[in-house]
Protein backbone atom coordinates (compact mmCIF):
# COMPACT_ATOMS: atom_id res chain seq x y z
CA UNK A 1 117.64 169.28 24.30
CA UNK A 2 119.05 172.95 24.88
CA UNK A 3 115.52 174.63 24.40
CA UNK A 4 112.05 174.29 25.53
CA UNK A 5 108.69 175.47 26.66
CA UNK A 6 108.12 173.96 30.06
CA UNK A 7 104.17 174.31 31.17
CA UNK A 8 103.91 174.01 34.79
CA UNK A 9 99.89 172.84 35.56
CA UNK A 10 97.73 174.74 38.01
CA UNK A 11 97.29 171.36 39.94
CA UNK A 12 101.17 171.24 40.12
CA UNK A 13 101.96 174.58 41.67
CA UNK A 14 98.86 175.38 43.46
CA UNK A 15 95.89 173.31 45.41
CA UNK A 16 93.50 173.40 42.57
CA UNK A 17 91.07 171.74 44.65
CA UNK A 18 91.20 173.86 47.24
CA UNK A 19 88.78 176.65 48.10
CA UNK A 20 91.25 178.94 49.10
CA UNK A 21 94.62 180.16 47.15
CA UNK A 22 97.71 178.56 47.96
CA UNK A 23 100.58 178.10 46.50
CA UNK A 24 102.42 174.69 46.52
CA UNK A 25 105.83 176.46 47.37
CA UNK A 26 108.06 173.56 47.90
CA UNK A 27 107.34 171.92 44.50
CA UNK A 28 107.85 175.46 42.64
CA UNK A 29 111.17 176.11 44.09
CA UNK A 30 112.26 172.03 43.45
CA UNK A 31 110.57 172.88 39.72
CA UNK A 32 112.89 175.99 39.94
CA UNK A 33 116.36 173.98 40.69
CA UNK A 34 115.37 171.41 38.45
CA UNK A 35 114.73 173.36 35.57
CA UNK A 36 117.04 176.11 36.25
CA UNK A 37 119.86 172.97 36.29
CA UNK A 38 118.81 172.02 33.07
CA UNK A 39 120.93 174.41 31.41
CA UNK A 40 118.73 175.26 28.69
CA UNK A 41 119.55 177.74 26.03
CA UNK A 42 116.63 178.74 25.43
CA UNK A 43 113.10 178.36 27.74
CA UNK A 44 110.00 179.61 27.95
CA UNK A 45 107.84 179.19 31.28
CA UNK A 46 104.15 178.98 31.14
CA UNK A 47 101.84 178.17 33.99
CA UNK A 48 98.26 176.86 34.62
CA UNK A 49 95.95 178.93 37.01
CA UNK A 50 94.98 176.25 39.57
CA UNK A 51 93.27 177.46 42.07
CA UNK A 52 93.67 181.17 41.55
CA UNK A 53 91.31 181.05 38.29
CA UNK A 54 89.28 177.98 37.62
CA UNK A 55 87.21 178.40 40.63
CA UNK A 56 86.39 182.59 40.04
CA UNK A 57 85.46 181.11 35.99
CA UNK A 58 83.55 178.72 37.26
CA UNK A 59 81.85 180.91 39.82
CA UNK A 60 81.22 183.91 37.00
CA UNK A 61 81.33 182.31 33.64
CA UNK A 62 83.42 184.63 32.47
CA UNK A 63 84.99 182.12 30.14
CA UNK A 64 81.84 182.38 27.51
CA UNK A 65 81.51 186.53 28.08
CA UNK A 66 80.63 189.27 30.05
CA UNK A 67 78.05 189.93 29.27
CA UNK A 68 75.92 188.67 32.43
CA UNK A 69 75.91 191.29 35.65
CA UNK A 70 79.38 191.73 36.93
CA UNK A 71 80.73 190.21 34.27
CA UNK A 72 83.67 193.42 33.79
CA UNK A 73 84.96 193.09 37.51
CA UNK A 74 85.23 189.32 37.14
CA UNK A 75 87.22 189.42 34.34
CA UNK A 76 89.32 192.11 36.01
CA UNK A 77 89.36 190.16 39.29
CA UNK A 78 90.47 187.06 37.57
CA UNK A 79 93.05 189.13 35.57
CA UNK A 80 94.27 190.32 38.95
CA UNK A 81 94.55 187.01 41.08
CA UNK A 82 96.50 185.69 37.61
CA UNK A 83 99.20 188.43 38.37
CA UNK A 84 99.64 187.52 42.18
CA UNK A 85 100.68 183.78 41.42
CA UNK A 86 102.93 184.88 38.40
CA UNK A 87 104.54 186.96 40.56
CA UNK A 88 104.66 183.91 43.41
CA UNK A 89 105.80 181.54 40.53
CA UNK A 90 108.74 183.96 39.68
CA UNK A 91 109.83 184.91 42.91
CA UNK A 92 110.57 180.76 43.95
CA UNK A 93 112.41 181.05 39.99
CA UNK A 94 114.74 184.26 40.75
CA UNK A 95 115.70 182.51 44.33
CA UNK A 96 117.32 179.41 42.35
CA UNK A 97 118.77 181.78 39.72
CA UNK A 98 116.41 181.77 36.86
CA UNK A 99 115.69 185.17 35.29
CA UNK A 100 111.74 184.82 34.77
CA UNK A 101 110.17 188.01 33.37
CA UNK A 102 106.77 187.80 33.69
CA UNK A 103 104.89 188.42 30.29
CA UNK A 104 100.92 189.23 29.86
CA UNK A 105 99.50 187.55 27.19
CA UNK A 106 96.82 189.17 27.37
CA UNK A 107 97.84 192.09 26.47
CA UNK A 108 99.28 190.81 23.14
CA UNK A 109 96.88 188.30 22.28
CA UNK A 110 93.49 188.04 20.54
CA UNK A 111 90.87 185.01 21.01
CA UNK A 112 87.92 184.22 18.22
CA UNK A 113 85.48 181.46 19.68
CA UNK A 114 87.99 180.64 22.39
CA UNK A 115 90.65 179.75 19.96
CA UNK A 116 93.76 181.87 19.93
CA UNK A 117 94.30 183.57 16.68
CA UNK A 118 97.32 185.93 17.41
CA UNK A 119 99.72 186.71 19.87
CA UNK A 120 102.83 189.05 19.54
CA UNK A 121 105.67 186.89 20.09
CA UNK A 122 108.85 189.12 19.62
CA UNK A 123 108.85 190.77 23.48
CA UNK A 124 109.59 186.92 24.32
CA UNK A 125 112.17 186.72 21.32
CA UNK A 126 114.52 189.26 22.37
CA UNK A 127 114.02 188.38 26.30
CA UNK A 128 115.47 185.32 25.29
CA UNK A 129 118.36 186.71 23.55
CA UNK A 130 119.54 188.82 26.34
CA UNK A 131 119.80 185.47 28.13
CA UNK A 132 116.29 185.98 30.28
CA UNK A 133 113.10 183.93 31.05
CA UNK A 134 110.01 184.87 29.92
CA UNK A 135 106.88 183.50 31.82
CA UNK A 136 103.51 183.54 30.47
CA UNK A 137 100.25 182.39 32.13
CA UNK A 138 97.00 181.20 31.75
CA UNK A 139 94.44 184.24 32.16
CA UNK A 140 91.41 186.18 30.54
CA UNK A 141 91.97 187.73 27.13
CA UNK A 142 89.98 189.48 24.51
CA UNK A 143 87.87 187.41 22.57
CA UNK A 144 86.85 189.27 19.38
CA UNK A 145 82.90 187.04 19.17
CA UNK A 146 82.54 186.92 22.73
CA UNK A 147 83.86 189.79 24.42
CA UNK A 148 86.02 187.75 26.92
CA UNK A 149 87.57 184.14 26.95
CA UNK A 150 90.26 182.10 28.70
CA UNK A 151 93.37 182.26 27.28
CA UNK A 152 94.46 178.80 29.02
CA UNK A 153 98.52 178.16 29.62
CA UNK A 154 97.87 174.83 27.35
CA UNK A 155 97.31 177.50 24.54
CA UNK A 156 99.82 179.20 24.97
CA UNK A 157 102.94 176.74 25.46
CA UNK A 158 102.54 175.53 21.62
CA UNK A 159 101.85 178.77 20.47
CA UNK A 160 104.95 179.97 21.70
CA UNK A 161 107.19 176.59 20.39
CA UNK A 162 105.73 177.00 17.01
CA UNK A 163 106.06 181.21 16.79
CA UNK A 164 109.56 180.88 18.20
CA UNK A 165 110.68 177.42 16.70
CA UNK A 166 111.53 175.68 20.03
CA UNK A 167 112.04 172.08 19.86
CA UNK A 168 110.25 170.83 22.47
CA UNK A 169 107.19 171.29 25.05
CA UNK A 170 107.38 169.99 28.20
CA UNK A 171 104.03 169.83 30.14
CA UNK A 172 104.17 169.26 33.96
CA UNK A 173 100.99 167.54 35.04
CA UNK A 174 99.81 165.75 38.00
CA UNK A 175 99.93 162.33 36.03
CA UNK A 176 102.87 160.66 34.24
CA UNK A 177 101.23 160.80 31.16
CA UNK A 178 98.09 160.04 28.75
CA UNK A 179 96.13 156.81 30.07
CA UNK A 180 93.07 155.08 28.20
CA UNK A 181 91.25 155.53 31.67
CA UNK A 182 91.41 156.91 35.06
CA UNK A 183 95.21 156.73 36.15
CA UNK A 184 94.38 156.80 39.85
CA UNK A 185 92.89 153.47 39.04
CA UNK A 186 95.59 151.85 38.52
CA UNK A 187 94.36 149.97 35.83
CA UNK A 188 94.58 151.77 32.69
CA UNK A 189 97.46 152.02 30.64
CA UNK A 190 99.37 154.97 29.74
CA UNK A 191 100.10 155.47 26.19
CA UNK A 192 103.48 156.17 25.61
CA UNK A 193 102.92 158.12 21.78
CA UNK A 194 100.16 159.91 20.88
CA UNK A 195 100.61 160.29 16.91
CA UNK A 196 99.06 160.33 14.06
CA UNK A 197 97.99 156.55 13.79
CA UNK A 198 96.07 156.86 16.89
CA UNK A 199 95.40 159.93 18.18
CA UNK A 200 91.67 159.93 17.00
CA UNK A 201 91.34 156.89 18.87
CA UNK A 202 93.32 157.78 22.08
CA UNK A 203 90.68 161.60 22.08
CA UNK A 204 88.10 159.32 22.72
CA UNK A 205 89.06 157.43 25.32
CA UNK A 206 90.87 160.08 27.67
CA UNK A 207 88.89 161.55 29.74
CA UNK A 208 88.54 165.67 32.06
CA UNK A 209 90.11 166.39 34.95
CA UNK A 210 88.70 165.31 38.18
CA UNK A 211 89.02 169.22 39.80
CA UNK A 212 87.56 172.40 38.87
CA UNK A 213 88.73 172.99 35.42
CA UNK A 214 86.94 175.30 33.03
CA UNK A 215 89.75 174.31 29.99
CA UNK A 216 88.85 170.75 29.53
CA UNK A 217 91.76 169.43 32.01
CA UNK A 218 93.85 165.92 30.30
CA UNK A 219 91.05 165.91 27.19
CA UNK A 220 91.39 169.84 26.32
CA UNK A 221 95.54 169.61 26.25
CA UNK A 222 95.12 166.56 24.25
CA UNK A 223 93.23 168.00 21.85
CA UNK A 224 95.32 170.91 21.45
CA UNK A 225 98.78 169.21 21.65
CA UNK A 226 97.27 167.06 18.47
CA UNK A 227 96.37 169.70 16.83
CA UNK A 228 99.97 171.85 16.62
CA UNK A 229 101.47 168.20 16.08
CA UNK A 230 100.27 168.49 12.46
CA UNK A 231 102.21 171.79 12.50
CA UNK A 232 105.11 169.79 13.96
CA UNK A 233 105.14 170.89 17.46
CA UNK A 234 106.40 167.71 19.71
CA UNK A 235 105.19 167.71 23.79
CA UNK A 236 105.69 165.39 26.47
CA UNK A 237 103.43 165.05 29.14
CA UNK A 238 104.94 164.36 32.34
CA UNK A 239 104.07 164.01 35.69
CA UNK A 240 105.81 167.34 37.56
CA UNK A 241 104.82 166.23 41.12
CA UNK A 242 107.62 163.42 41.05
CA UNK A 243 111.12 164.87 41.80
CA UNK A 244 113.18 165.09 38.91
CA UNK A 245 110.86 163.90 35.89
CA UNK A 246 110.47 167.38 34.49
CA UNK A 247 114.33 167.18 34.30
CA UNK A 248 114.29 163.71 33.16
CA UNK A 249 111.50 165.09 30.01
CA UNK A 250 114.32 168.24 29.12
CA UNK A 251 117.21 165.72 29.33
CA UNK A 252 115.56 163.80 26.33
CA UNK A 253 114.85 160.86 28.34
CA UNK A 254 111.37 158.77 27.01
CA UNK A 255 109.35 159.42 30.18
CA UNK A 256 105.77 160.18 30.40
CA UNK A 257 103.79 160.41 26.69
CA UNK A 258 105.10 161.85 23.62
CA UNK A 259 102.71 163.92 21.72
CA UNK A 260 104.37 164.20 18.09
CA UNK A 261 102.72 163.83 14.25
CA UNK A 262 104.89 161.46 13.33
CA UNK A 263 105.00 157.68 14.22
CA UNK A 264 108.83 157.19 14.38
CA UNK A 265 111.35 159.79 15.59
């Protein structure tokens, strides 16, 4: 694989349960070596918010309008936190030599009914033809019915694959995969494809997340890795926290679950 979106989750690079913000430095700057020694030719970051926006969304409800008191400054206050951990996430990135330019989508991107609709792709193009990185993140956007929704990273990542024709999406979760249960169990089992022969069947049985998450955690990345599988965007879901399996995902190596249309590849 010489080209990829990589989606690093907000429970992966921050404590998403935490009250406070903190960022979960060591595992960004292994994420950094590992990805940066991938040798990609092409790569597109994207990160989840963690604990720097799914608690302020949840707090303000900002993620179904403004409309309620305050509703302007929380969106702004949201927008802000969002640019403090890009800029944490890309700092731990330059230090192992990868050339992440943090990108806005906001400010390119328009939401109807929380679904993204459009995003101007061709800033990311031509950073990646000068050789660079560009990183996107999860954050508030314009949402053309409701004034203001959450434009989540697990939008963006296929956006971007599809819009730029990269092969591959690599999402790095807390969990090594899709399981028909609650993996901290120990008792379910993971499903290793996620196609379409059974991905009605698999939507039903995954479950949220067990944090704060105001974009569906597991069930809302399912749902939208399935649907840009019909427009034959392939993902693997992988479990980031263990050292070397967001390699092992870019290497082409049949970790984690494979989220793809088709039942053979």
């Amino acid at each position: 694989m010489h080209e990829a979106v990589v989606k690093l989750g907000g429970s992966v690079i921050t404590d998403k349960g935490s009250e406070t913000l903190r960022v979960r430095h060591d595992a960004v700057t292994r994420l950094a070596r590992e990805i940066g020694d991938a040798g990609l030719e092409r790569l597109i970051l994207v990160h989840g918010a963690g604990s720097y926006g799914h608690r302020i969304v949840k707090r303000t409800g900002i993620d179904g309008g403004v409309e309620r008191p305050g509703g302007l400054l929380a969106w702004a206050e949201t927008q802000r936190l969002q640019y403090l951990l890009a800029a944490e996430v890309s700092e731990r990135f330059i230090q192992a030599g990868v050339p992440t330019i943090p990108c806005q989508a906001s400010a390119s991107s328009i939401l109807r009914r929380r679904e993204l609709t459009s995003m101007d792709v061709e800033v990311a193009r031509q950073i990646m033809e000068r050789g660079g990185v560009p990183l996107f993140y999860g954050v508030p956007a314009v949402d053309l019915e409701q004034g203001c929704a959450i434009l989540s990273g697990d939008q963006i990542a296929p956006y971007l694959a599809h819009a730029l024709g990269l092969g591959l999406v690599v999402h790095g979760t807390d969990v090594d995969g899709v399981y028909e249960g609650d993996p901290a169990s120990g008792q379910s089992p993971r499903v290793d494809h996620v196609h379409s022969g059974n991905a009605e069947a698999v939507q039903r049985r995954v479950g949220g997340s067990a944090v704060v998450d105001v974009t569906g955690g597991m069930s809302g990345k399912l749902e939208s890795l399935v649907r840009w599988a019909r427009r034959g965007v392939c993902a693997r879901i992988v479990d980031a926290t263990r050292p070397g399996r967001v390699a092992q995902a870019l290497a082409g190596e049949s970790v984690g679950t494979l989220v793809s249309w088709e039942e053979s590849l």
